[in-house]
N, C-alpha and C. Protein backbone atom coordinates (compact mmCIF):
# COMPACT_ATOMS: atom_id res chain seq x y z
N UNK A 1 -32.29 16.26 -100.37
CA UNK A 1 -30.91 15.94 -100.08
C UNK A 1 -30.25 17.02 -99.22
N UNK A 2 -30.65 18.17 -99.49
CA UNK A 2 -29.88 19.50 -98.91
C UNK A 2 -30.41 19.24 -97.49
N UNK A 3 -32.02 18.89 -97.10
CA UNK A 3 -32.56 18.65 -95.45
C UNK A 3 -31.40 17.77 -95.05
N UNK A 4 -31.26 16.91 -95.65
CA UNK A 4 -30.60 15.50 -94.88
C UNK A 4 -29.16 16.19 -94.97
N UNK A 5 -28.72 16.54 -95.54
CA UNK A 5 -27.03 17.05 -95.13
C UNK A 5 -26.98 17.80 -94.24
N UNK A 6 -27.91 18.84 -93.92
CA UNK A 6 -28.24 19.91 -93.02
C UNK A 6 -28.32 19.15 -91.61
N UNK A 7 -29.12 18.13 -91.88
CA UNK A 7 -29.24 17.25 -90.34
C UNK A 7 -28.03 16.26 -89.89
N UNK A 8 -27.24 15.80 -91.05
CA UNK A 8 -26.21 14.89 -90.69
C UNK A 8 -25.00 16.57 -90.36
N UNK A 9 -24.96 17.27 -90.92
CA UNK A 9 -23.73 18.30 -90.42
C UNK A 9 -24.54 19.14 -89.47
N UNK A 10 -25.06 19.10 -88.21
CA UNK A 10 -25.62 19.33 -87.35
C UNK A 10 -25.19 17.94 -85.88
N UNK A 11 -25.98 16.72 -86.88
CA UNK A 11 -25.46 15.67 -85.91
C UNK A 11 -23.81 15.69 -85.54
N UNK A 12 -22.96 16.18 -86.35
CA UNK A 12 -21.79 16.20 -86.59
C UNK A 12 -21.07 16.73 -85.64
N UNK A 13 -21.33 17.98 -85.80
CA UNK A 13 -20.98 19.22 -84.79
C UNK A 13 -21.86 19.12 -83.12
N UNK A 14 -22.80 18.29 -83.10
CA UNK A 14 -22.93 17.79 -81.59
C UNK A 14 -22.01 16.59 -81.40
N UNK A 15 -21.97 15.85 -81.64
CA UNK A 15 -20.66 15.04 -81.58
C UNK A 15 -19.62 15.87 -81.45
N UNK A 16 -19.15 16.30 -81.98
CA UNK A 16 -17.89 17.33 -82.02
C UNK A 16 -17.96 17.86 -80.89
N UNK A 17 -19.42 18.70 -80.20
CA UNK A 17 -19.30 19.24 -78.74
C UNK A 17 -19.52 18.36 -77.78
N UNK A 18 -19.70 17.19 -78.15
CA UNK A 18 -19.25 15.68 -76.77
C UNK A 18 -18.46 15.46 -76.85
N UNK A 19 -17.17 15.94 -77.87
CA UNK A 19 -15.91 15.23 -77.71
C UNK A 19 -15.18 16.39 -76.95
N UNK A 20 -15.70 17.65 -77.21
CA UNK A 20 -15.00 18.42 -76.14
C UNK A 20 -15.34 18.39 -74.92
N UNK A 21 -16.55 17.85 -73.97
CA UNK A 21 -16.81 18.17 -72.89
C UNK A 21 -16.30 17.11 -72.26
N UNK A 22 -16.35 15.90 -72.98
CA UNK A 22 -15.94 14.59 -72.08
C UNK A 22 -14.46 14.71 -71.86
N UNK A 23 -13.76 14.65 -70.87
CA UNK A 23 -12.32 14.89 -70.87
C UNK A 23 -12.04 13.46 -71.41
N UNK A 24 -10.49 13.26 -71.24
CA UNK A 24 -9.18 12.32 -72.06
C UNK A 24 -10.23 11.46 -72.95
N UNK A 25 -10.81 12.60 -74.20
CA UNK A 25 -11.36 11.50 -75.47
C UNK A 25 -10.74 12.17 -76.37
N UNK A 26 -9.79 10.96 -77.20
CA UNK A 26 -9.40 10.91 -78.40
C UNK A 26 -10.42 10.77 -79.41
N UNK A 27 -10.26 10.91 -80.47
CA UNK A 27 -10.67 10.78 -82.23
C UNK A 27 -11.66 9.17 -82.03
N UNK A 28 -12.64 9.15 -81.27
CA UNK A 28 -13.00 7.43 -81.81
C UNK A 28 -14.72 7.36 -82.47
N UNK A 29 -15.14 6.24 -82.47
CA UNK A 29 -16.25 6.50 -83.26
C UNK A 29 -17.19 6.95 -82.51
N UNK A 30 -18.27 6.65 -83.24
CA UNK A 30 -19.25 7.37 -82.39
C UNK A 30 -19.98 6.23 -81.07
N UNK A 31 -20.24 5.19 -81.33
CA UNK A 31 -20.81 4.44 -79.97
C UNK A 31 -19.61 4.67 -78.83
N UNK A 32 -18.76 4.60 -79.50
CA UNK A 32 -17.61 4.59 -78.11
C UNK A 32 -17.67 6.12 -77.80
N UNK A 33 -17.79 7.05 -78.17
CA UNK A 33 -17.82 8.22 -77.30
C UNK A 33 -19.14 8.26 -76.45
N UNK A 34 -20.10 7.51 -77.09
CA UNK A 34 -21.27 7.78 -76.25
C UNK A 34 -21.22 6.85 -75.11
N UNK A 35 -20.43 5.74 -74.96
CA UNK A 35 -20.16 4.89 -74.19
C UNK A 35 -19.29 5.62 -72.92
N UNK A 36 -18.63 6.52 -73.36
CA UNK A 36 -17.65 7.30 -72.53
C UNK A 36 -18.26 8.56 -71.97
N UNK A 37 -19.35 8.83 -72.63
CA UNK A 37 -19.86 9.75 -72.65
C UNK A 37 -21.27 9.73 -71.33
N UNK A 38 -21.62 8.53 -71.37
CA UNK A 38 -22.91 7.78 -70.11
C UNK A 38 -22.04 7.78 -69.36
N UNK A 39 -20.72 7.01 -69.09
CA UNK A 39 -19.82 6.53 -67.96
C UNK A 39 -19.76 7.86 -67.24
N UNK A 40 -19.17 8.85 -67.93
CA UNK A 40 -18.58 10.38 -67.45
C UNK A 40 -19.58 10.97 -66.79
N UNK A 41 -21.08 10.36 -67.02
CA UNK A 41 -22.19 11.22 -66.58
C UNK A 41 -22.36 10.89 -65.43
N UNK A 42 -22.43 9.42 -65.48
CA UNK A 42 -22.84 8.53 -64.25
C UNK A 42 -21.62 8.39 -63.19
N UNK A 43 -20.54 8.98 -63.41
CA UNK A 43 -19.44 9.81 -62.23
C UNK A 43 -19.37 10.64 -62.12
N UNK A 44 -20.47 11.84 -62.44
CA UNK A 44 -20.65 12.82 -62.01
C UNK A 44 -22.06 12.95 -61.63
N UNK A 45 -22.68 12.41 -61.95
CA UNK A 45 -23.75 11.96 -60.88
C UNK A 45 -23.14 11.31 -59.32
N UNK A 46 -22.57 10.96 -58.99
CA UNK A 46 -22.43 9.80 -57.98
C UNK A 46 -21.49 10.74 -57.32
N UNK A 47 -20.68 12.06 -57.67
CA UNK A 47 -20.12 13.22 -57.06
C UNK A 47 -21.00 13.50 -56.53
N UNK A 48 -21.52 14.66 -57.37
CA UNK A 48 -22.86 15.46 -57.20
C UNK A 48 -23.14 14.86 -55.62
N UNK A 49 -23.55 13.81 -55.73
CA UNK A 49 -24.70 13.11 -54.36
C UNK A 49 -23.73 12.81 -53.34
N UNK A 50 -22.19 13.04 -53.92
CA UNK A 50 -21.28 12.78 -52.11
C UNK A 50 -21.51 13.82 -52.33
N UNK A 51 -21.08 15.22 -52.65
CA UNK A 51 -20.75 16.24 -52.21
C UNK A 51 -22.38 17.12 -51.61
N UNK A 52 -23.54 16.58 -52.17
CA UNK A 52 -24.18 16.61 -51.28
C UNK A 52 -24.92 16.17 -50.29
N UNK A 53 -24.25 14.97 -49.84
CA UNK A 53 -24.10 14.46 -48.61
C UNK A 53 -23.24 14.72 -47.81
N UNK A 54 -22.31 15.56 -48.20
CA UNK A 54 -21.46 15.74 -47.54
C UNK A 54 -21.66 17.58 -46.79
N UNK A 55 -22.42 18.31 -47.63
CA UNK A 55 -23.08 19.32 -47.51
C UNK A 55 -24.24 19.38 -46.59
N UNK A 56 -24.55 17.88 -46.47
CA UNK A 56 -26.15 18.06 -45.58
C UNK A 56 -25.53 17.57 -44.39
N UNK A 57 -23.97 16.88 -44.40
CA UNK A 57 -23.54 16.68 -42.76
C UNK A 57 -23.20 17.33 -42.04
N UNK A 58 -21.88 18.33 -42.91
CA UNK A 58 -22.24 19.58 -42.23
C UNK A 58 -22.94 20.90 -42.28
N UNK A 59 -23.68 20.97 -42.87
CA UNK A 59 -24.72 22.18 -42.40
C UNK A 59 -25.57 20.91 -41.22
N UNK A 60 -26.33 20.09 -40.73
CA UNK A 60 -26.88 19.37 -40.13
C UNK A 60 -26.36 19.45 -38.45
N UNK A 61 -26.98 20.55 -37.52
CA UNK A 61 -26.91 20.50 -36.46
C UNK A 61 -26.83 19.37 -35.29
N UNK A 62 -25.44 18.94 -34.68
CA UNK A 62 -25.47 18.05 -34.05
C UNK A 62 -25.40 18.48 -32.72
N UNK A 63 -25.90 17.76 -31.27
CA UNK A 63 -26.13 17.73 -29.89
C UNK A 63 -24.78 16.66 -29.22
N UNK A 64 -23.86 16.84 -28.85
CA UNK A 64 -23.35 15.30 -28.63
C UNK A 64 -23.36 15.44 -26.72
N UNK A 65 -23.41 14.44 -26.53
CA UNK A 65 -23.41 13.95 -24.82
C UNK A 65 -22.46 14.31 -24.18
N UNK A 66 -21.93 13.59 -22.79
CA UNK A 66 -20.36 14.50 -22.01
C UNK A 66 -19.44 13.18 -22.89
N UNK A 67 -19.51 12.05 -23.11
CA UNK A 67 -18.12 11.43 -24.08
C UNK A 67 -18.47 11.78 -25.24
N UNK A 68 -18.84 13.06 -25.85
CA UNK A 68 -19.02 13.37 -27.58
C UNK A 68 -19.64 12.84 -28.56
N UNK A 69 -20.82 11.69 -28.00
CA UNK A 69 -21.44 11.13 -28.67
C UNK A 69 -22.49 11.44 -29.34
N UNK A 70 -22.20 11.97 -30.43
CA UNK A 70 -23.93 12.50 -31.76
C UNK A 70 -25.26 11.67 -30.60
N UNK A 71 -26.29 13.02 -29.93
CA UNK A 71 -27.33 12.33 -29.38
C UNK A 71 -28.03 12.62 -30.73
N UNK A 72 -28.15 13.33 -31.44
CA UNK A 72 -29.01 14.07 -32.49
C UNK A 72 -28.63 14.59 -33.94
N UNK A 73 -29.31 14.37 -35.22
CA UNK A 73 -28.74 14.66 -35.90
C UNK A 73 -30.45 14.93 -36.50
N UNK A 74 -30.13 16.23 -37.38
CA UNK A 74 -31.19 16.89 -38.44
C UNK A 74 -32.26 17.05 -37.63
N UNK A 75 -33.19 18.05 -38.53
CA UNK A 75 -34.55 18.54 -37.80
C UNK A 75 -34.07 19.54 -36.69
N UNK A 76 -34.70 19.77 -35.55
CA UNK A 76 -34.65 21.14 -34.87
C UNK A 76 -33.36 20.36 -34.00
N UNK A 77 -32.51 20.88 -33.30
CA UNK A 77 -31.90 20.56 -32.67
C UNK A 77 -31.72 21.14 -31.12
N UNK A 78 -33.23 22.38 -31.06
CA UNK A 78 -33.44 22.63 -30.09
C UNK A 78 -34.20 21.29 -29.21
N UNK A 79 -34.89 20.65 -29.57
CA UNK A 79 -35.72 19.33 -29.26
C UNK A 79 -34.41 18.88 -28.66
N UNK A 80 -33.12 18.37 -29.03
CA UNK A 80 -32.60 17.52 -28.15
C UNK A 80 -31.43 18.23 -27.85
N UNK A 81 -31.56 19.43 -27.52
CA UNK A 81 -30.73 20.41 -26.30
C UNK A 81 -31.11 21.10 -25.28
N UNK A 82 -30.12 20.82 -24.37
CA UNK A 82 -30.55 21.30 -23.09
C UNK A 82 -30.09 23.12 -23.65
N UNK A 83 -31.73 23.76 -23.07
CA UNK A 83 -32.16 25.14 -22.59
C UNK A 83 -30.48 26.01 -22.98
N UNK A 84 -29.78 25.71 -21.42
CA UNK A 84 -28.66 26.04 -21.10
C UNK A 84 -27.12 26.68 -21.92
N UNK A 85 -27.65 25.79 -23.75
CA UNK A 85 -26.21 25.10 -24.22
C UNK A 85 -26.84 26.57 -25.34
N UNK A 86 -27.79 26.94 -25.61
CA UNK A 86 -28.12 28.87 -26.51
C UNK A 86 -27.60 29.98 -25.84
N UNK A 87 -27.24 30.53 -26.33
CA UNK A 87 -26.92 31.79 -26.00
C UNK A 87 -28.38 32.89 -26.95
N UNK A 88 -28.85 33.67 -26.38
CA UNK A 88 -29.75 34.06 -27.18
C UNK A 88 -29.23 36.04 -27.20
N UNK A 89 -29.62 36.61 -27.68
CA UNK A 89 -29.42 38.12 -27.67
C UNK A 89 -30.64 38.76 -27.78
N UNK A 90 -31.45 39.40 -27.43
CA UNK A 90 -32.54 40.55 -27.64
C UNK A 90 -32.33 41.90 -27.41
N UNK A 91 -32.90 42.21 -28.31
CA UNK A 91 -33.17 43.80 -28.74
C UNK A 91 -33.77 44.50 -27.62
């Protein structure tokens, strides 16, 4: 009996630390926090992947033409620039 109380006041107190991490959750039972609790994950998943898409657009070297048109995007971007458009420095 003492194992099993040990494991239900354990389960307890993780619950207790999902109710603090998930923001605006009130007092509710337990499927519904875990219900709130997948949702909250799966919008911060779906951040995560703009903000790094949004990280790989700009770090991602672009070439554009004389009306500003992206000729090139990712990979070397020496391949689709003209020589001319580096400035280089040596020692």
């Amino acid at each position: 009996m003492e194992v099993e109380w040990h494991w239900r006041d354990k389960l307890h107190r993780q619950f207790c630390d999902l109710r603090i991490v998930v923001p605006n959750m009130t007092w509710m039972d337990k499927a519904s926090l875990l219900a709130e609790a997948a949702t909250y994950i799966t919008q911060l998943r779906a951040r995560v992947e703009q903000l790094e898409a949004e990280a790989r657009w700009t770090t991602t070297p672009r070439v554009h033409d004389a009306e500003g048109e992206p000729l090139f995007r990712g990979g070397c971007a020496a391949a689709a620039a003209p020589a001319s458009s580096f400035d280089f420095e040596l020692e």
